[in-house]
C-alpha atoms as a PDB file:
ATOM      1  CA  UNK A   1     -12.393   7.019  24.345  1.00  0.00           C
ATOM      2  CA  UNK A   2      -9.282   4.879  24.911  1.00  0.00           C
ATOM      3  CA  UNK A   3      -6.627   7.014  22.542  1.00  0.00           C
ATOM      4  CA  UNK A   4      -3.458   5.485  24.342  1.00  0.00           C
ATOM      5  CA  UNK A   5      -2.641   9.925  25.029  1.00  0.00           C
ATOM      6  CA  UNK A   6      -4.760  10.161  28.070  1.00  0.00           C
ATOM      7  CA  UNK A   7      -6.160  14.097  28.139  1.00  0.00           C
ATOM      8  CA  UNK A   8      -3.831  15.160  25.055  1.00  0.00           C
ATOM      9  CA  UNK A   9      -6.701  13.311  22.669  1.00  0.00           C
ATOM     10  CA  UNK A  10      -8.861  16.064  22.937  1.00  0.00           C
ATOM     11  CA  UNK A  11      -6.034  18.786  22.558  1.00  0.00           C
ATOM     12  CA  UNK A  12      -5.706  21.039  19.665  1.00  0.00           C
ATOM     13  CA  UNK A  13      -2.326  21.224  17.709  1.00  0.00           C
ATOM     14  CA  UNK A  14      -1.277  24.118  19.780  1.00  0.00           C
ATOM     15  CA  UNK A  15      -1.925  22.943  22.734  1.00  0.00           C
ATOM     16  CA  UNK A  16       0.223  19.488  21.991  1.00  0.00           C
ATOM     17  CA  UNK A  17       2.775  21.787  20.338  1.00  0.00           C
ATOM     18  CA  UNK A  18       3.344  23.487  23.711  1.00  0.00           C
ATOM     19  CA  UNK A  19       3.424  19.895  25.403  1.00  0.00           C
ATOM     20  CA  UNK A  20       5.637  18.621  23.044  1.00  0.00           C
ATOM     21  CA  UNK A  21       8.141  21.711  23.947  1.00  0.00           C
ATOM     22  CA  UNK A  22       7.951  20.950  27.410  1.00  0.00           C
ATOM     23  CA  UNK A  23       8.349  16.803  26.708  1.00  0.00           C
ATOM     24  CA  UNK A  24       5.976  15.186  26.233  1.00  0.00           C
ATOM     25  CA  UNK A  25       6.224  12.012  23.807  1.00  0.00           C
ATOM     26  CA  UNK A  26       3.065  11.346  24.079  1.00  0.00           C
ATOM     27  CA  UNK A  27       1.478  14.619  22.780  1.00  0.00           C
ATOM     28  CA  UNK A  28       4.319  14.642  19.916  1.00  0.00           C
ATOM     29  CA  UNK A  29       2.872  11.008  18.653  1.00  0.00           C
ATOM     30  CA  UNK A  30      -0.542  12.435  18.884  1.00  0.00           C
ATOM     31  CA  UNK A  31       0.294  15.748  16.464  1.00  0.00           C
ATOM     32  CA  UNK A  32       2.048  13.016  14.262  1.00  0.00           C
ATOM     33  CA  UNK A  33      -1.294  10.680  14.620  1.00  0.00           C
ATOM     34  CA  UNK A  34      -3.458  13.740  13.784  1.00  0.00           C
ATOM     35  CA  UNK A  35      -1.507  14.797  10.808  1.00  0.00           C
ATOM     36  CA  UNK A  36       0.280  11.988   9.438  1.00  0.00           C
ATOM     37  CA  UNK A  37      -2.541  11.237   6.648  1.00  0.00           C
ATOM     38  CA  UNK A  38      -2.439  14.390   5.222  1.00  0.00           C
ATOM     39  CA  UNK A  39       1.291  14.315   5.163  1.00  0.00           C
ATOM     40  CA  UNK A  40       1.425  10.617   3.256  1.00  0.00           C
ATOM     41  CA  UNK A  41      -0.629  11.508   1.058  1.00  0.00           C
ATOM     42  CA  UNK A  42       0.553  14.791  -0.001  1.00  0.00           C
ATOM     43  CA  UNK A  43       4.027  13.078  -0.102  1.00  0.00           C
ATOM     44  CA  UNK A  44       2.237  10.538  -2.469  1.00  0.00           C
ATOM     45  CA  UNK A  45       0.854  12.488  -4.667  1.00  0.00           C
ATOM     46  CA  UNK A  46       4.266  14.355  -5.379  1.00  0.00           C
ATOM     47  CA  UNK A  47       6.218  11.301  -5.101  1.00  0.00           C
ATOM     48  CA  UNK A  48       4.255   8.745  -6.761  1.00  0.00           C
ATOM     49  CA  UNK A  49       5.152   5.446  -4.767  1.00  0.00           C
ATOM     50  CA  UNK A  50       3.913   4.317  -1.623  1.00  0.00           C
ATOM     51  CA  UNK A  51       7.875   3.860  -0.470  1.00  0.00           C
ATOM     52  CA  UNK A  52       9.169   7.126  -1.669  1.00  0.00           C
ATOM     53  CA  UNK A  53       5.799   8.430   0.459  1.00  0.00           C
ATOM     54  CA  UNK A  54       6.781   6.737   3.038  1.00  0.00           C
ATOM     55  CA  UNK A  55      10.320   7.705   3.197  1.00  0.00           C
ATOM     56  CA  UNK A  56       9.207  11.262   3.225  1.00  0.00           C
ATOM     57  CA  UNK A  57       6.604  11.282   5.781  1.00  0.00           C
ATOM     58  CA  UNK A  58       8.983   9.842   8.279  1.00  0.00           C
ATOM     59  CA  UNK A  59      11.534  12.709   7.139  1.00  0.00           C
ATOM     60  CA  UNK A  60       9.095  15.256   7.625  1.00  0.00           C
ATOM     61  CA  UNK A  61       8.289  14.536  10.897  1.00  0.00           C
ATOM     62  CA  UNK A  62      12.077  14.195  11.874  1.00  0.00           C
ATOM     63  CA  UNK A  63      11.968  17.869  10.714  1.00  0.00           C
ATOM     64  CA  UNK A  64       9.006  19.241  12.747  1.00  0.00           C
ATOM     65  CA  UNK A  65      10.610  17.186  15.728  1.00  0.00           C
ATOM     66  CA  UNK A  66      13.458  18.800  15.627  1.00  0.00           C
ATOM     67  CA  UNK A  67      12.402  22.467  14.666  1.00  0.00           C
ATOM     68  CA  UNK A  68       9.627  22.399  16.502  1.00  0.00           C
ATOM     69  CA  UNK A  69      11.036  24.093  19.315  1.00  0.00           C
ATOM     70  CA  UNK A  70      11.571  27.252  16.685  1.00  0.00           C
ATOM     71  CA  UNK A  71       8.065  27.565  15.455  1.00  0.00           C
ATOM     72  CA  UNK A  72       6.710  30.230  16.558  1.00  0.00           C
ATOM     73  CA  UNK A  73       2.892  30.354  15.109  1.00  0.00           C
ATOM     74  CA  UNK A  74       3.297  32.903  12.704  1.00  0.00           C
ATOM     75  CA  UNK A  75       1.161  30.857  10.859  1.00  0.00           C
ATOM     76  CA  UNK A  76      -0.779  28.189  11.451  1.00  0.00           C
ATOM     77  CA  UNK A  77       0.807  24.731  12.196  1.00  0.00           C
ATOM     78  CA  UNK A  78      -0.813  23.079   9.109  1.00  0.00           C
ATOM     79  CA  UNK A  79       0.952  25.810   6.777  1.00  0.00           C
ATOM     80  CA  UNK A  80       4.005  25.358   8.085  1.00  0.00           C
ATOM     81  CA  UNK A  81       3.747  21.298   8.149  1.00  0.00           C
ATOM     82  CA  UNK A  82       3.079  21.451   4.469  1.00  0.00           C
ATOM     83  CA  UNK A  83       5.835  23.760   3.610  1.00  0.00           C
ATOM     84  CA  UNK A  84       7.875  21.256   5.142  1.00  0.00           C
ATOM     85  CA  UNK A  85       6.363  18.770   3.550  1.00  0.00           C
ATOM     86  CA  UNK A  86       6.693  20.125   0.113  1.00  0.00           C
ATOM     87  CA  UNK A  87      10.528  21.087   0.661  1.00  0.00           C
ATOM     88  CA  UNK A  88      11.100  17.497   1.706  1.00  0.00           C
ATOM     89  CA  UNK A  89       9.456  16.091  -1.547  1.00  0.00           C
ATOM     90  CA  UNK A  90      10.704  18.798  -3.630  1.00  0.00           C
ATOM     91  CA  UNK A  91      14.637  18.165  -2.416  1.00  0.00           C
ATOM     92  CA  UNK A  92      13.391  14.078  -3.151  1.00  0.00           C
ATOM     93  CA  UNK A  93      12.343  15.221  -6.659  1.00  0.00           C
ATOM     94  CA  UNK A  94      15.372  17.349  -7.321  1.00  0.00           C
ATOM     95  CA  UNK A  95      17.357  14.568  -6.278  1.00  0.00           C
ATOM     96  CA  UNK A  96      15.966  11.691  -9.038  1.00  0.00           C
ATOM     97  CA  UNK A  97      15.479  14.560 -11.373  1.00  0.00           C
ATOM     98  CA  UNK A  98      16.673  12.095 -14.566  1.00  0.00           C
ATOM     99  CA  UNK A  99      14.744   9.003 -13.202  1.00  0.00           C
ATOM    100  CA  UNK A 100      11.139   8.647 -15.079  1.00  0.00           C
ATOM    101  CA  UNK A 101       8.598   8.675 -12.747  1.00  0.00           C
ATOM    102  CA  UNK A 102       6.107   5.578 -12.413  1.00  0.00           C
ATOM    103  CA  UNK A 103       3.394   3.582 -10.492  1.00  0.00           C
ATOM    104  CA  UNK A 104       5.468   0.311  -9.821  1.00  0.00           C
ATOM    105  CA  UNK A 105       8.040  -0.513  -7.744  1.00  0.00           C
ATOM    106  CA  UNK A 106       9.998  -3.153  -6.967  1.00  0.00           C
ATOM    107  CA  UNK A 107      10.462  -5.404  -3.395  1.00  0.00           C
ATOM    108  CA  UNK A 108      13.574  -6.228  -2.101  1.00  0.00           C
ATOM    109  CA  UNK A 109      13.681  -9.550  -4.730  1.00  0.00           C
ATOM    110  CA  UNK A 110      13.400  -7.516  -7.698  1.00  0.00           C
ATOM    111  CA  UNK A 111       9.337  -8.298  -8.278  1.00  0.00           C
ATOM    112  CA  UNK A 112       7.870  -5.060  -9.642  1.00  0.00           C
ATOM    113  CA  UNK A 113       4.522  -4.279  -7.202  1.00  0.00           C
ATOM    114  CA  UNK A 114       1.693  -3.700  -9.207  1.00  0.00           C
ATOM    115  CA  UNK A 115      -1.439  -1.506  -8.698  1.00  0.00           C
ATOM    116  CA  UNK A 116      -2.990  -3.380  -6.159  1.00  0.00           C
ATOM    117  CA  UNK A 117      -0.009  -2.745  -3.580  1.00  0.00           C
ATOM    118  CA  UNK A 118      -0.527   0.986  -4.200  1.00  0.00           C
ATOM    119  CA  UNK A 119      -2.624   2.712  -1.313  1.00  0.00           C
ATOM    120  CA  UNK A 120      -6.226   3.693  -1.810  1.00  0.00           C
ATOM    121  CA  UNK A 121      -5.874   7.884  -1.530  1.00  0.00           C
ATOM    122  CA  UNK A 122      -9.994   8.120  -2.208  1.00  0.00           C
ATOM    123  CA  UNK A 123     -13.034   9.192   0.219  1.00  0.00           C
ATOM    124  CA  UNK A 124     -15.297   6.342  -1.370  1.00  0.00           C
ATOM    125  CA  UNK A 125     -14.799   3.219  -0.087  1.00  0.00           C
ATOM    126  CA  UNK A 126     -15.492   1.704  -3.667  1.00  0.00           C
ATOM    127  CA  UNK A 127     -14.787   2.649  -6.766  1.00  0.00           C
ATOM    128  CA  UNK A 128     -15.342   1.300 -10.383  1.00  0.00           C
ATOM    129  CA  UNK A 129     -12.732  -0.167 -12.511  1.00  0.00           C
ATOM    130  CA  UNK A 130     -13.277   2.708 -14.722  1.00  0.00           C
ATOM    131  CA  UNK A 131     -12.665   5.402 -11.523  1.00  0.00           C
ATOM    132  CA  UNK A 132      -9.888   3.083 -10.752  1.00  0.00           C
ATOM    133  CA  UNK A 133      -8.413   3.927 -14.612  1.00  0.00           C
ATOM    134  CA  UNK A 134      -9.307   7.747 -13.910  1.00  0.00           C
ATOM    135  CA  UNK A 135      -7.701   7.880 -11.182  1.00  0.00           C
ATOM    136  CA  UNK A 136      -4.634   6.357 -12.276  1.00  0.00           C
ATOM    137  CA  UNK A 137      -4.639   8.308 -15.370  1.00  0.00           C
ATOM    138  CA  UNK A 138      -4.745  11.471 -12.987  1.00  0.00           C
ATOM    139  CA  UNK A 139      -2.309  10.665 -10.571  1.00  0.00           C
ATOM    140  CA  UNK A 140       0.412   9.560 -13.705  1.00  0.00           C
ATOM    141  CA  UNK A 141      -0.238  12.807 -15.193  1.00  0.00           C
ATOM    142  CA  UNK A 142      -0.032  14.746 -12.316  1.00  0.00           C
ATOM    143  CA  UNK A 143       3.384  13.080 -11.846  1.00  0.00           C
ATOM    144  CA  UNK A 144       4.973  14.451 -15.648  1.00  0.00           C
ATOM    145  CA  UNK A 145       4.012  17.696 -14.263  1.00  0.00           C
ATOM    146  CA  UNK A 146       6.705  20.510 -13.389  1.00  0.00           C
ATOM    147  CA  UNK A 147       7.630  21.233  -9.774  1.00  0.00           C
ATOM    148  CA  UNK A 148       5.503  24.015  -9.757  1.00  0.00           C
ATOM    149  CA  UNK A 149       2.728  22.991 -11.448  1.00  0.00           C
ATOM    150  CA  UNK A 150       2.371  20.005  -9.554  1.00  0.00           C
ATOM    151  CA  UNK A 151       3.067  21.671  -6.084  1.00  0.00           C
ATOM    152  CA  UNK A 152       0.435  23.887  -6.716  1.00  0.00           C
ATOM    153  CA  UNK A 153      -2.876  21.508  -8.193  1.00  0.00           C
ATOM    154  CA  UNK A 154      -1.790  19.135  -5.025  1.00  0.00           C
ATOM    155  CA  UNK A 155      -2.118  21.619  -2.450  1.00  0.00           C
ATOM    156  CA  UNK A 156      -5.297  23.427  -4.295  1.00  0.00           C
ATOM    157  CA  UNK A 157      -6.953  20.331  -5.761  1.00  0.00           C
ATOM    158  CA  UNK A 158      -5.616  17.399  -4.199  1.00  0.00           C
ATOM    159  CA  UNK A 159      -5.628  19.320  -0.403  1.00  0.00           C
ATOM    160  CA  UNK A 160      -8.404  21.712  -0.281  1.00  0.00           C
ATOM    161  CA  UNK A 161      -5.948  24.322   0.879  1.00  0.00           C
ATOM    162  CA  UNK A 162      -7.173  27.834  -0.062  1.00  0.00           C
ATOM    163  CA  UNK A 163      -4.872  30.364  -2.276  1.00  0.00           C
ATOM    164  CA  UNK A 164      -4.099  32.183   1.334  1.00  0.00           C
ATOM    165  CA  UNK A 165      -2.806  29.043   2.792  1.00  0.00           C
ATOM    166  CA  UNK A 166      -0.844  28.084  -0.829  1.00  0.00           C
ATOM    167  CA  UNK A 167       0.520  31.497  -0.847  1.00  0.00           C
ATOM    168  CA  UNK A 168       1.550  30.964   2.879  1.00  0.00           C
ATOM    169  CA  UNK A 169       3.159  27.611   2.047  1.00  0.00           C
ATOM    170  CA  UNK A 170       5.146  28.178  -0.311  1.00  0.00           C
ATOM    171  CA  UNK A 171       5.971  31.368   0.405  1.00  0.00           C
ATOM    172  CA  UNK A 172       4.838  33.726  -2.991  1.00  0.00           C
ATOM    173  CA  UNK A 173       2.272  36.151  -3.694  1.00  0.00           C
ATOM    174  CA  UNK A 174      -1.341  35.479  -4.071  1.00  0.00           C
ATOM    175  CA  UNK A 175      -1.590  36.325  -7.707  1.00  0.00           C
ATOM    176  CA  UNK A 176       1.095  33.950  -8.295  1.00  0.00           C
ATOM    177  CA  UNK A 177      -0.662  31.074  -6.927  1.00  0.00           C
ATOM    178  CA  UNK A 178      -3.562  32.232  -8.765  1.00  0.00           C
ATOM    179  CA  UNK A 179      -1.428  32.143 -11.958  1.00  0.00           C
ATOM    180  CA  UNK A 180       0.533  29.107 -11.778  1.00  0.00           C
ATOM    181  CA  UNK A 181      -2.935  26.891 -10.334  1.00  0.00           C
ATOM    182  CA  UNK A 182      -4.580  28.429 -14.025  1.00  0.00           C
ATOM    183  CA  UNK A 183      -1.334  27.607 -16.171  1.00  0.00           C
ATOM    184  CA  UNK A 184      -1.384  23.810 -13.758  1.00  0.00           C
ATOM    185  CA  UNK A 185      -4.341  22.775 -14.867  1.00  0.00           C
ATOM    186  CA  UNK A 186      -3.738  23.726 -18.742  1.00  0.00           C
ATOM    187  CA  UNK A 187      -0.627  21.277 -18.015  1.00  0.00           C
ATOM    188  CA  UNK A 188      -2.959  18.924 -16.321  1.00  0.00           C
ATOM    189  CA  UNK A 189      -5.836  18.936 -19.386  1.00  0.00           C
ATOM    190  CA  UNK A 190      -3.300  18.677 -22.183  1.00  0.00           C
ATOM    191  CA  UNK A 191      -1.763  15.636 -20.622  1.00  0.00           C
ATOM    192  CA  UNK A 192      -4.814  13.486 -20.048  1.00  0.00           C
ATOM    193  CA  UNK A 193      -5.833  14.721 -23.470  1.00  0.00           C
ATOM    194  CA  UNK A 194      -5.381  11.389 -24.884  1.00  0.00           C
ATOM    195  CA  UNK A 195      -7.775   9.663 -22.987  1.00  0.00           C
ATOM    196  CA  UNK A 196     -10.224  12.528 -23.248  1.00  0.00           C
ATOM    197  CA  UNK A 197     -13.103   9.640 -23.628  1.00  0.00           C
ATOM    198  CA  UNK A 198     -12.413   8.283 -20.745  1.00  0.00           C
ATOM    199  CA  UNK A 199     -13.639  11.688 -18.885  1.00  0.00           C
ATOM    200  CA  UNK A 200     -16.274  12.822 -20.779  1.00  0.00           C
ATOM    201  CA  UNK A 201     -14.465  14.239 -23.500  1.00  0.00           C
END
């Protein structure tokens, strides 16, 4: 399989961690190949446009590039990529804490982008106008969370990461993640109340 990274395509993160350390640009591309999904679209989620997503994928992996010489596998490589991760999107959110969030942009002439230009974050490879709604409905809600609350239903819900690996991220106790997913999704339900029909309800 022609990868463009020669042996370092079948390599596992630590193993292109270590050759990273000692160098190598092409093993550091690869762990940024391997990962960068999961990093967009975590950044999406949180962010809500494609550019701000952008921007802080690219940041992120500044980061790891440049710490990555201090990690010391503590824990594993995908905990500590999303704790960056989050404290790159949560210094983004603190930043335009007074700006409302939203789905549209605008290019460089001023023209506001509209849902089409947004990326396609699901497993199917079609959905239904109405799963298309849903899913915007979700993803605008999960954006009026709080910090926490949506920190915590992206990682869980969004991620697949498990309470250990939540806990691990962002650095509290178990029962705490436990807590704040349960009090998340109250948050969640009581903002997509109003189109309760539209999900069965």
């Amino acid at each position: 399989m022609a990868t463009g990274f020669g042996a370092a395509a079948n390599w596992s993160d630590t193993e292109l961690i270590n050759a990273a350390r000692a160098g190598s640009a092409d093993a550091f591309d690869r762990l940024v190949e391997a990962h960068y999904r999961g990093v967009y679209n975590t950044a999406y989620r949180m962010l809500s446009t494609p550019s701000a997503a952008s921007d802080a994928t690219q940041s992120v992996f500044l980061r790891v590039y440049e710490a990555l010489s201090s990690f010391r596998g503590d824990a594993s490589f995908s905990t500590w990529l999303y704790r960056i991760t989050m404290n790159v999107c949560l210094d983004e959110l603190r930043k335009r804490k007074n700006e409302p969030l939203s789905l549209t942009e605008e290019d460089d002439d001023g023209e506001v982008l509209g849902e089409r230009d947004l990326p396609d974050l699901s497993d199917e490879p079609a959905l239904t106008a109405e799963q298309r709604e849903l899913q915007r409905l979700v993803h605008e809600a999960i954006g009026r969370l709080s910090e926490d609350f949506r920190t915590v239903i992206v990682l869980y819900d969004i991620r697949g990461l498990s309470y250990q690996e939540i806990s691990g991220v962002l650095e509290i106790p178990l029962g705490t993640v436990k807590s704040r997913l349960n009090r998340a999704r109250l948050a969640l339900r009581d903002e997509i109340a109003p189109h309760a029909e539209l999900f069965g309800g």
